[in-house]
Every structure is written in structure tokens, then in C-alpha cells.
Protein backbone atom coordinates (compact mmCIF):
# COMPACT_ATOMS: atom_id res chain seq x y z
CA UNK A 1 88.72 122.94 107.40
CA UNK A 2 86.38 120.31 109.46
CA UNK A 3 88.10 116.87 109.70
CA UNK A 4 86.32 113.90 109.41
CA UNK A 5 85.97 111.40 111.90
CA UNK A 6 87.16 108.42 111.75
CA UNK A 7 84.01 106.25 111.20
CA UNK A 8 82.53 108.33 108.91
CA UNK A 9 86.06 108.10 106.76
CA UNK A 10 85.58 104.60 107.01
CA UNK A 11 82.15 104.10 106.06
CA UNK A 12 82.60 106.07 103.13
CA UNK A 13 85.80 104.36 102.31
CA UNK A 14 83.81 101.08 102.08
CA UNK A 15 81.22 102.41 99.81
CA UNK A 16 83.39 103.90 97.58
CA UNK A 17 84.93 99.82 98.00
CA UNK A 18 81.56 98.31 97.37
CA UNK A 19 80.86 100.56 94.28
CA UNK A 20 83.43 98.87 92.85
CA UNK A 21 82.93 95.86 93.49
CA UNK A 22 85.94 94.99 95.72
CA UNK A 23 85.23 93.38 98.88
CA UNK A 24 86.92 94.62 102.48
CA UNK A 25 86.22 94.01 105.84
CA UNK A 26 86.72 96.02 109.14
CA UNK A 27 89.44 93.58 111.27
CA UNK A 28 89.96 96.09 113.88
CA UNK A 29 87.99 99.10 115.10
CA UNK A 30 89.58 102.06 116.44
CA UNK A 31 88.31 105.23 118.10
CA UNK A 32 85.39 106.71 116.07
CA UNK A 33 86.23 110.15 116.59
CA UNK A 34 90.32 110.18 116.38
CA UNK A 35 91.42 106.50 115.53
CA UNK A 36 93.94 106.27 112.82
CA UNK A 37 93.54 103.92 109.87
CA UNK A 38 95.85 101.33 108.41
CA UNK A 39 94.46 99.68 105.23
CA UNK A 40 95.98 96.64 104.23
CA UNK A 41 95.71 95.37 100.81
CA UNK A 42 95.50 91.38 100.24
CA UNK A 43 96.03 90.47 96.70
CA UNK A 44 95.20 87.10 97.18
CA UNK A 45 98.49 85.17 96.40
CA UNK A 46 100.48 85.12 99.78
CA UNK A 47 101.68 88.72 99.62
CA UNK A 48 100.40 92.16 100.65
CA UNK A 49 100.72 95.56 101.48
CA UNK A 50 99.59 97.78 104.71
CA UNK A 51 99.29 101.78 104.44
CA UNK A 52 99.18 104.28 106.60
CA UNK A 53 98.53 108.18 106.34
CA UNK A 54 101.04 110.64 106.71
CA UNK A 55 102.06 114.14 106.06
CA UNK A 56 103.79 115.30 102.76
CA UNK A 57 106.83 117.17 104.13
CA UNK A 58 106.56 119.38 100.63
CA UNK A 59 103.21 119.85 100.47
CA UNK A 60 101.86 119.62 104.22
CA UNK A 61 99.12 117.25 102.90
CA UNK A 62 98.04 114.12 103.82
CA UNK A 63 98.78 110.96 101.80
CA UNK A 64 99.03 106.91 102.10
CA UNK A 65 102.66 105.43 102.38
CA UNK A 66 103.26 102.15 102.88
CA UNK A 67 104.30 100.61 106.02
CA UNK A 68 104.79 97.23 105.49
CA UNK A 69 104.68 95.02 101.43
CA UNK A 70 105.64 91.28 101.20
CA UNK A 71 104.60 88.19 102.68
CA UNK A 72 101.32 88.13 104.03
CA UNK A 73 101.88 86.98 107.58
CA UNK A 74 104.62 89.57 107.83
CA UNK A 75 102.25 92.42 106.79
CA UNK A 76 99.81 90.99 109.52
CA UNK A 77 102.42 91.17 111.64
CA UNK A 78 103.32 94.86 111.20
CA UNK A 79 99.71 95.29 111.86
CA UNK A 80 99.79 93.86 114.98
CA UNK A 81 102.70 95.58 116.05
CA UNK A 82 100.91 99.00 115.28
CA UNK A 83 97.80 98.10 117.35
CA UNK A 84 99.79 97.37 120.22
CA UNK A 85 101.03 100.64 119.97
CA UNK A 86 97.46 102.22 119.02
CA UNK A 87 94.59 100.44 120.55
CA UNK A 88 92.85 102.86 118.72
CA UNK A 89 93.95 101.97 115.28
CA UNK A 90 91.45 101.23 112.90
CA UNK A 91 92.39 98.30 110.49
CA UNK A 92 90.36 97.56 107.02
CA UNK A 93 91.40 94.61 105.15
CA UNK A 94 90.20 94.93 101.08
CA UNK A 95 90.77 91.70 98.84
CA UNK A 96 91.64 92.01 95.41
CA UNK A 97 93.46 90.36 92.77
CA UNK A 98 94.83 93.10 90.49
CA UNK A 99 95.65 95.26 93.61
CA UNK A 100 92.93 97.83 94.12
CA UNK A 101 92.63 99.71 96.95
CA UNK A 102 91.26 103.33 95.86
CA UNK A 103 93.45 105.16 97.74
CA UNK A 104 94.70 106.89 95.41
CA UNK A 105 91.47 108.86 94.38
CA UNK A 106 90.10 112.35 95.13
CA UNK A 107 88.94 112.62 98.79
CA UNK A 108 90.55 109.41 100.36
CA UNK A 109 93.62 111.24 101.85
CA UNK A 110 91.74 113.78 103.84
């Protein structure tokens, strides 16, 4: 199975954003071949939550945990601390109210 870089994850990522009308930036880019990706989701009231992909022990799949939920400025701190570890960390900030971030859809954890 052919893995997807990293920019093309991301561009599609942010259509698939777009198409539903919920807005999200790139804050950080990473290595376009082999960067990782942290997502963090802003919901707009002081709080929010940063993924990260990982393997399912069980399943050996891929899927989105959460690395850091609460406070905004403490999220964006996690964040930081990551990239300081990974200059070639990929960050996308999305923006939404009711807490959308798609992640959980067909395709998004490959």
C-alpha cells in the first residue's frame, strides 16, 4: 500500500475542510514528503483540542488520539512543545463552533 505524502494529505484534508464549510489554516509546515501532522481544533470559546496519529495496538491501523484538550493557550503550548521536538511537524489549525474537525471520516487516518 502507497502512503501518501504529507502535503498531498494535507491539501486534501483542507478540501474536504472547505467543502464543508469550516475554515482552517496551515500554522506550521512540516516536511512534504514525511512530516507528521498535528491538527488542532479551536472551538472558539477559550478551549481546544490537538490530535495526533497513531497506531491502534489491536488493529495495527492508524487513527487520531488526542494529545492535548483544555485551555487554549495550553493546547498551543503542547504544540509548541511537539515542534521543538519535530521541526518537521506539520500543524493545521480548523475553527469551528460545534467542534468539527472530519477526522473521523473514511480516508483521513491513512
Amino acid at each position: 500500500m502507497t502512503r501518501l505524502t504529507a502535503r498531498i494529505w494535507v491539501g486534501a484534508y483542507l478540501t474536504r475542510l472547505r467543502l464543508a464549510a469550516i475554515p482552517a489554516y496551515v500554522t506550521a509546515r512540516g516536511d512534504a514528503t514525511a512530516g507528521a501532522v498535528l491538527v488542532k481544533l479551536a472551538t472558539l470559546d477559550g478551549r481546544a483540542q490537538a490530535f495526533q496519529r497513531s497506531f491502534d495496538l489491536m488493529t495495527g491501523g492508524r487513527v487520531w488520539v488526542v494529545l492535548a484538550d483544555g485551555p487554549e493557550a495550553d493546547v498551543d503550548a503542547a504544540i509548541s512543545r511537539q515542534r521543538r521536538h519535530d521541526p518537521d511537524l506539520w500543524v493545521i489549525e480548523v475553527e469551528d463552533r460545534a467542534g468539527r474537525h472530519l477526522l473521523d471520516q473514511d480516508g483521513l487516518a491513512d
